[in-house]
C-alpha atoms as a PDB file:
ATOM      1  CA  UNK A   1     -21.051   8.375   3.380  1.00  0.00           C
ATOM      2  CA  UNK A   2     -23.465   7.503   0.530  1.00  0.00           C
ATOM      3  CA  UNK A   3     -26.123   5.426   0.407  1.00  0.00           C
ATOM      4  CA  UNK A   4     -26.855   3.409  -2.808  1.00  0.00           C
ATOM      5  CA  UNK A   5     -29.494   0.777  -3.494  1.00  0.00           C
ATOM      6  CA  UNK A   6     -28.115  -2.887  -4.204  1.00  0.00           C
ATOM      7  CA  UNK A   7     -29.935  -2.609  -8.146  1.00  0.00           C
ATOM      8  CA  UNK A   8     -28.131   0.404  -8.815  1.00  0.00           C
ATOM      9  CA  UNK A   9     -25.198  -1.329  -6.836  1.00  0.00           C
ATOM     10  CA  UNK A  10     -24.954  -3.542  -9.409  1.00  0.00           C
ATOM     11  CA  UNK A  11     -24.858  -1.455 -12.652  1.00  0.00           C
ATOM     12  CA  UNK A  12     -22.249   1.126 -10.944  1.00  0.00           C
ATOM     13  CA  UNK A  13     -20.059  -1.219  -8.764  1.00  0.00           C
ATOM     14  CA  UNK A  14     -16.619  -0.525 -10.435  1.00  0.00           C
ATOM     15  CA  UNK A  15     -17.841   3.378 -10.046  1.00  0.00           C
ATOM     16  CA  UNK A  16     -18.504   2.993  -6.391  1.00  0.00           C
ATOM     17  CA  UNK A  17     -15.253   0.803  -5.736  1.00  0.00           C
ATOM     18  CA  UNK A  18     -13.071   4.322  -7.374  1.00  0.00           C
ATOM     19  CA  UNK A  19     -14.934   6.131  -5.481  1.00  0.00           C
ATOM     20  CA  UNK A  20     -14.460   4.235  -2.403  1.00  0.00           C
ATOM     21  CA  UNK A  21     -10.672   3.763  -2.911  1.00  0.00           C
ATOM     22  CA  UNK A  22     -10.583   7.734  -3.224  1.00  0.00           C
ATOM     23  CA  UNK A  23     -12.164   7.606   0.705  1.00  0.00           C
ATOM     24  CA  UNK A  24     -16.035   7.743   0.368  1.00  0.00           C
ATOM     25  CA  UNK A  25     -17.783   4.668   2.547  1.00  0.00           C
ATOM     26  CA  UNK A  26     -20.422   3.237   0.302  1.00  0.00           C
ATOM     27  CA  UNK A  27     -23.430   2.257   2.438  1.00  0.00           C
ATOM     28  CA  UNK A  28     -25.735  -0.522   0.084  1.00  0.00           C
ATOM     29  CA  UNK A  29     -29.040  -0.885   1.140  1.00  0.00           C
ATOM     30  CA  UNK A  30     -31.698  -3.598   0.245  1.00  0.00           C
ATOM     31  CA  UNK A  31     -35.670  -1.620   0.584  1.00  0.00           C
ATOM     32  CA  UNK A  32     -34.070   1.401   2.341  1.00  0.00           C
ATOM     33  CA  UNK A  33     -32.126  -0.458   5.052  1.00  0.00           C
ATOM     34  CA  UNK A  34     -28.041  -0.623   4.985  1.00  0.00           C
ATOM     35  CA  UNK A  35     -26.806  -4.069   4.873  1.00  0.00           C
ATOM     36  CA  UNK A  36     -23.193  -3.719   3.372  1.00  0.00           C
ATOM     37  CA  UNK A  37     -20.470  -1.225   3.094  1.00  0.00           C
ATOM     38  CA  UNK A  38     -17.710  -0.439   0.828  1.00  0.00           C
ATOM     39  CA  UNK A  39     -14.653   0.811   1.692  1.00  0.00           C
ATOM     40  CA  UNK A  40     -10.746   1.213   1.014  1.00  0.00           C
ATOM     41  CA  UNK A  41      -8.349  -0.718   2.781  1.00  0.00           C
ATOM     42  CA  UNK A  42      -5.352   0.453   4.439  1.00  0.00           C
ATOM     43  CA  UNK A  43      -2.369  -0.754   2.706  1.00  0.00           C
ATOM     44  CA  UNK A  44      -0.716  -3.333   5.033  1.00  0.00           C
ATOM     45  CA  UNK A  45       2.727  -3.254   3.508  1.00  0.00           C
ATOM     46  CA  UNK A  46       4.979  -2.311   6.028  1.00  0.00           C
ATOM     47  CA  UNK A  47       8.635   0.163   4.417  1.00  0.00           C
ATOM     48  CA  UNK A  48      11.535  -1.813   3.307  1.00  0.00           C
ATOM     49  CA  UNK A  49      14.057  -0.608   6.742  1.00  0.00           C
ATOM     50  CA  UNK A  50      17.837  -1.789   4.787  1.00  0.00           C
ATOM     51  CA  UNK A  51      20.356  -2.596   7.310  1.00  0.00           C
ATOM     52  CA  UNK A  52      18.137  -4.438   9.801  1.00  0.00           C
ATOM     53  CA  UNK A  53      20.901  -7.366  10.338  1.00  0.00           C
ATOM     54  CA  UNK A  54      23.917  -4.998   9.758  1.00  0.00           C
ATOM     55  CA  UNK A  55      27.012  -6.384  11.893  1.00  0.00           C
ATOM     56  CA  UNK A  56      24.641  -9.450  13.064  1.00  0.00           C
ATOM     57  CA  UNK A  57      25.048 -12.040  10.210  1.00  0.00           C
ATOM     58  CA  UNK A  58      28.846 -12.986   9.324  1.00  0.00           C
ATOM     59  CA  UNK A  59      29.677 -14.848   6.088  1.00  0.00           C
ATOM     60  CA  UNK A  60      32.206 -16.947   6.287  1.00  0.00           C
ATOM     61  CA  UNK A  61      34.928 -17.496   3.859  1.00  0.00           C
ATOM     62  CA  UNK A  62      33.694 -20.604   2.075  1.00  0.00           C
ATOM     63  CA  UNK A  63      29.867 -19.469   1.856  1.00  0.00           C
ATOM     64  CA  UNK A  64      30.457 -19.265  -2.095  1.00  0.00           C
ATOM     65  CA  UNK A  65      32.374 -22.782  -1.949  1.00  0.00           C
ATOM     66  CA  UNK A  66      30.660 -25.648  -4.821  1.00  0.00           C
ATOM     67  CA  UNK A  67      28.926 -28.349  -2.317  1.00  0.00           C
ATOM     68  CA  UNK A  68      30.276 -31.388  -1.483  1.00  0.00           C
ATOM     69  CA  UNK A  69      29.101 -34.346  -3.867  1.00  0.00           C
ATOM     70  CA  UNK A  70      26.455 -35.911  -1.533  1.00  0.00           C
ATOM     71  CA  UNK A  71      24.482 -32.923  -0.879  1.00  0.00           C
ATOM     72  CA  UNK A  72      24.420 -31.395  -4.357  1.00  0.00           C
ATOM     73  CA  UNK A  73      23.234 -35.160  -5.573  1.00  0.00           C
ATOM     74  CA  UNK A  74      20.994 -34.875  -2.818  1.00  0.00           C
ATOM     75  CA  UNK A  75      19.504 -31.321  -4.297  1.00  0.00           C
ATOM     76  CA  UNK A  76      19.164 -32.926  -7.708  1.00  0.00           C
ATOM     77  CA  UNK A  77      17.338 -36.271  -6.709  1.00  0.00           C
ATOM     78  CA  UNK A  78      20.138 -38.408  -7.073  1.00  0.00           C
ATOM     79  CA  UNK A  79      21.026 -40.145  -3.979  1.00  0.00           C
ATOM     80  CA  UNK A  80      24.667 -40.664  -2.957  1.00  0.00           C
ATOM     81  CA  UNK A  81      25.960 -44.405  -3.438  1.00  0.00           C
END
């Protein structure tokens, strides 16, 4: 970990964000004393896993079908009469 004063913070701050991001904590201090830290984040996107569902959802034979008249009027705004 490094320690860096909040002025020089300031001037270097997309500097210390690479460097953080690489895996260095950035300590900033304020008249000696630590008050913040930078740091990377873990990446919180979870793998694609294909097949999850496989042989749990069935498609039925008219899942392709045009929609009946009321509901696609419905979609568009118009209301059926």
């Amino acid at each position: 970990m490094a320690m860096v004063d909040i002025y020089e913070a300031k001037t270097q701050l997309s500097k210390l964000v690479d460097e953080a991001a690489a895996g260095t904590d950035i300590i900033i201090g304020r008249n000696g004393r630590p008050v913040a830290r930078i740091t990377a984040l873990e990446s919180s996107k979870a793998p694609i896993r294909f097949g999850l569902m496989k042989n749990r959802i069935k498609v039925t034979g008219g899942f392709d079908a045009p929609l009946p008249e009321a509901i696609l009027a419905a979609f568009q705004g118009r209301w059926p009469r």
